[in-house]
PDB file of N, CA and C in Angstrom:
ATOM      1  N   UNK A   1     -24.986  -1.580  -2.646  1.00  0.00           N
ATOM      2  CA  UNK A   1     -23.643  -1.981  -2.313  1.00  0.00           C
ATOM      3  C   UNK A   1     -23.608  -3.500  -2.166  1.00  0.00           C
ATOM      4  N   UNK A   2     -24.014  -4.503  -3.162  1.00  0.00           N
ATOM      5  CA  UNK A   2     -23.627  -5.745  -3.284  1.00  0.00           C
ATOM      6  C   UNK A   2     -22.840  -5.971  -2.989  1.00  0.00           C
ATOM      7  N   UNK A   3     -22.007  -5.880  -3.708  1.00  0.00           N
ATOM      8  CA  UNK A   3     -19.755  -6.551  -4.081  1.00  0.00           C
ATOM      9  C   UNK A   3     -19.446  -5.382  -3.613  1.00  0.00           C
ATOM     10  N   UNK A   4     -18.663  -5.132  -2.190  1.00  0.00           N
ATOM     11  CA  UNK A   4     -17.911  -4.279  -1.820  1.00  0.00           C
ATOM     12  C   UNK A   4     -16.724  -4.389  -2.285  1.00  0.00           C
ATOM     13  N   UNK A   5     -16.095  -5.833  -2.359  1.00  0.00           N
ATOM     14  CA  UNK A   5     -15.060  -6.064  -3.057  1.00  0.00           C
ATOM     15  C   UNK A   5     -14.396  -6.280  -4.223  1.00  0.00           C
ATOM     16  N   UNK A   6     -14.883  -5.040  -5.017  1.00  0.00           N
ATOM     17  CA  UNK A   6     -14.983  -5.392  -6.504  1.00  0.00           C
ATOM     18  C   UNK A   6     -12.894  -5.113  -6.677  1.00  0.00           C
ATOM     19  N   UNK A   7     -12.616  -5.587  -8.200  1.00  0.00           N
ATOM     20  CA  UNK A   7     -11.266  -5.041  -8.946  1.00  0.00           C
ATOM     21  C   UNK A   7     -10.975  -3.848  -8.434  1.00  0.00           C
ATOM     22  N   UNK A   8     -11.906  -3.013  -8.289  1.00  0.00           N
ATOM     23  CA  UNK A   8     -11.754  -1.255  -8.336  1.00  0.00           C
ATOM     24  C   UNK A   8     -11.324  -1.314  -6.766  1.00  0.00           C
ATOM     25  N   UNK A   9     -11.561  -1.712  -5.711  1.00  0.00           N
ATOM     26  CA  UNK A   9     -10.978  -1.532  -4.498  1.00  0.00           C
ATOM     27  C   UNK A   9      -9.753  -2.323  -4.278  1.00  0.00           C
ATOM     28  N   UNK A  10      -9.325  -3.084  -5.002  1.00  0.00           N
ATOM     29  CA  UNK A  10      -7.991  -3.590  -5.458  1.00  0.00           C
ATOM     30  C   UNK A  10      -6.945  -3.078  -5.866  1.00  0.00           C
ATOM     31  N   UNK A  11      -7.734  -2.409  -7.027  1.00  0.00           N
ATOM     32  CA  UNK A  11      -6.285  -1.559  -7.587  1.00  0.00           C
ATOM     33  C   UNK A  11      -6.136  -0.691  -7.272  1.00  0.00           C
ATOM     34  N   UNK A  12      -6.651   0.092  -6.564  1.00  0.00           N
ATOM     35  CA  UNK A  12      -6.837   1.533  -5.319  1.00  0.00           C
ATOM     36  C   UNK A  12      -6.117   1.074  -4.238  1.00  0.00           C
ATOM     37  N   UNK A  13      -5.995  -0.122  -3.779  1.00  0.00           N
ATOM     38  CA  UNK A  13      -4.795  -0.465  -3.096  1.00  0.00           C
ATOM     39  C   UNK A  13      -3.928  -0.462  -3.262  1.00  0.00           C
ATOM     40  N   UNK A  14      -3.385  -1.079  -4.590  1.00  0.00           N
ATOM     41  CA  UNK A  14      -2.128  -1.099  -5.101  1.00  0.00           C
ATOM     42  C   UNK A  14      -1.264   0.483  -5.284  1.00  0.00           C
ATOM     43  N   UNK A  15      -3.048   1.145  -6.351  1.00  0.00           N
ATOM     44  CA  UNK A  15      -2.087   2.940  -6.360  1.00  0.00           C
ATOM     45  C   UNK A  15      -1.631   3.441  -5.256  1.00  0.00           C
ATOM     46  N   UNK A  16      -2.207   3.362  -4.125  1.00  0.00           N
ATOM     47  CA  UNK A  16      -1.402   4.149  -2.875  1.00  0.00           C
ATOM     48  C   UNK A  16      -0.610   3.501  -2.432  1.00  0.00           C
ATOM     49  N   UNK A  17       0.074   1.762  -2.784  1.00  0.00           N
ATOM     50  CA  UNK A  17       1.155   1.788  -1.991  1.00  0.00           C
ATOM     51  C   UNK A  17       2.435   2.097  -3.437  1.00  0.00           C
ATOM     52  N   UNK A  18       2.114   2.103  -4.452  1.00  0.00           N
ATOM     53  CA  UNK A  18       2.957   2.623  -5.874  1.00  0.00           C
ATOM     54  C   UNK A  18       3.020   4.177  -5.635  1.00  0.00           C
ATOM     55  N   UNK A  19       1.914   4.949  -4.900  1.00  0.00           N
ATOM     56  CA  UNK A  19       1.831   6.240  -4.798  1.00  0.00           C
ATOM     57  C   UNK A  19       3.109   6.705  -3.693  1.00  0.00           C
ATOM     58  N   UNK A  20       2.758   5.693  -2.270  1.00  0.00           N
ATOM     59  CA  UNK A  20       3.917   5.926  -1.312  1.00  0.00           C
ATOM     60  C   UNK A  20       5.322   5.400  -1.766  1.00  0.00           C
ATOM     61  N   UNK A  21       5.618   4.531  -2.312  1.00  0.00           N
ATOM     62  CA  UNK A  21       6.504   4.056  -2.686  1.00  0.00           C
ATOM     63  C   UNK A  21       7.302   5.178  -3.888  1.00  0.00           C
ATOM     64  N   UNK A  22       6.731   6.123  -5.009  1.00  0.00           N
ATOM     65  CA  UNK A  22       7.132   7.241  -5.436  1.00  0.00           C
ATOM     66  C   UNK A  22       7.458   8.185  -4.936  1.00  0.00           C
ATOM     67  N   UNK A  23       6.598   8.278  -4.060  1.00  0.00           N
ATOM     68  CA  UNK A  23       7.011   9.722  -2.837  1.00  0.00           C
ATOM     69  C   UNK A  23       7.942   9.778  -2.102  1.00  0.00           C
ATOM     70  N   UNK A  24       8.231   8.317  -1.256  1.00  0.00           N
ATOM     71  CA  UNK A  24       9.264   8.335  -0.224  1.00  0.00           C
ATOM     72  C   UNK A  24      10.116   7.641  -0.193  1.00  0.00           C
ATOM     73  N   UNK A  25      10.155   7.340  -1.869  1.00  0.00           N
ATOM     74  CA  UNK A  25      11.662   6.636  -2.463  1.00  0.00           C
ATOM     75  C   UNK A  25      11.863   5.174  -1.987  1.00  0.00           C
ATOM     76  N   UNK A  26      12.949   4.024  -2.787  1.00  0.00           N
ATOM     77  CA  UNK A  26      13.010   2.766  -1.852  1.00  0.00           C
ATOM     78  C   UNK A  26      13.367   2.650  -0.642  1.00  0.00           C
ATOM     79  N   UNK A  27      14.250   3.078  -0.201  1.00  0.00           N
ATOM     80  CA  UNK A  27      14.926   2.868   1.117  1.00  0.00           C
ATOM     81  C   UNK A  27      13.799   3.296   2.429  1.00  0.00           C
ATOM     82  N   UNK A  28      13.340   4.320   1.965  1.00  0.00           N
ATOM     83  CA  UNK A  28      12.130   4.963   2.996  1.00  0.00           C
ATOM     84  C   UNK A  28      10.739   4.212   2.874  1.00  0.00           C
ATOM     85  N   UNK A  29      10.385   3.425   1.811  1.00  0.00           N
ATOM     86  CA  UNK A  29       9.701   2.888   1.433  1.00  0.00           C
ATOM     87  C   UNK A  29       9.672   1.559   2.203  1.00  0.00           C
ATOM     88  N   UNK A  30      10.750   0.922   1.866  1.00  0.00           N
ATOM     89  CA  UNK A  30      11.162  -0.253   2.536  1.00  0.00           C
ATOM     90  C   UNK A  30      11.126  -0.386   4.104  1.00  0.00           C
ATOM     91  N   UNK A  31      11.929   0.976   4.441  1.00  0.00           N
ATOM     92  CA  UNK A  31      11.692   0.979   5.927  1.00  0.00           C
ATOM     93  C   UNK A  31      10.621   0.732   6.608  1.00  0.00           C
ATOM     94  N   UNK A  32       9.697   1.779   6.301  1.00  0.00           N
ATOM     95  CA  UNK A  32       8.139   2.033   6.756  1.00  0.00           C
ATOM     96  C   UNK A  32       7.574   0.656   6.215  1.00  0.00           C
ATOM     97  N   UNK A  33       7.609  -0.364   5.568  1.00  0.00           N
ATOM     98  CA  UNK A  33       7.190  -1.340   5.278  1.00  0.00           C
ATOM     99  C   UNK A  33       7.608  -2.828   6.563  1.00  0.00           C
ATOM    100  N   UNK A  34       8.848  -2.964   6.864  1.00  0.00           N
ATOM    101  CA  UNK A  34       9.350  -3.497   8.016  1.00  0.00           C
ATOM    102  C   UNK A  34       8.572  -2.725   8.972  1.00  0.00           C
ATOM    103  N   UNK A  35       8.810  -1.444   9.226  1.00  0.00           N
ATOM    104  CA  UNK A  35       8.035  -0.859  10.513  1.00  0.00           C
ATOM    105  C   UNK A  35       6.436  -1.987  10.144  1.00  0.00           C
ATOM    106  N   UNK A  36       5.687  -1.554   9.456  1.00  0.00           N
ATOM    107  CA  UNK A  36       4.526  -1.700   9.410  1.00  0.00           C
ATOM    108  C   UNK A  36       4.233  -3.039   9.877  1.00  0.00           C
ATOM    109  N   UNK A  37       4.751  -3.935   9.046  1.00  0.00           N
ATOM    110  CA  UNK A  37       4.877  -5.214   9.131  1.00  0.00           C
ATOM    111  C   UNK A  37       5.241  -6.279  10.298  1.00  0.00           C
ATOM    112  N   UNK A  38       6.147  -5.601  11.006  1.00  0.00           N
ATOM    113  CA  UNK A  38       6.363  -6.227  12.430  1.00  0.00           C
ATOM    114  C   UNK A  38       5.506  -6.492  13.461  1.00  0.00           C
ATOM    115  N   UNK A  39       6.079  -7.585  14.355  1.00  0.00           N
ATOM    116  CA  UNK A  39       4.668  -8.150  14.839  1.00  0.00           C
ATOM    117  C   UNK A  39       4.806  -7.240  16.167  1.00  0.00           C
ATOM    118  N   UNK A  40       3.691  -7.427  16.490  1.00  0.00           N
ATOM    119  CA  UNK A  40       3.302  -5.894  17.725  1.00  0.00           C
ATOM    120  C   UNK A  40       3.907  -6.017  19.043  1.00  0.00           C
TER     121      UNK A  40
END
């Protein structure tokens, strides 16, 4: 386990937020994104 941080754990990021973002539509998407994002 050299490069933990290879491309491949990159774009595995990207699919699950393209994955959530299909599933729970923009508006729900968006929401949960503000939720997430706000400072604590």
């Amino acid at each position: 386990m050299n490069n933990f941080y290879t491309l491949t754990v990159y774009e595995k990021g990207a699919e699950v937020i393209q994955m959530l973002h299909t599933l729970l539509g923009e508006e729900q998407f968006q929401a949960g994104m503000k939720l997430y994002t706000r400072p604590p």
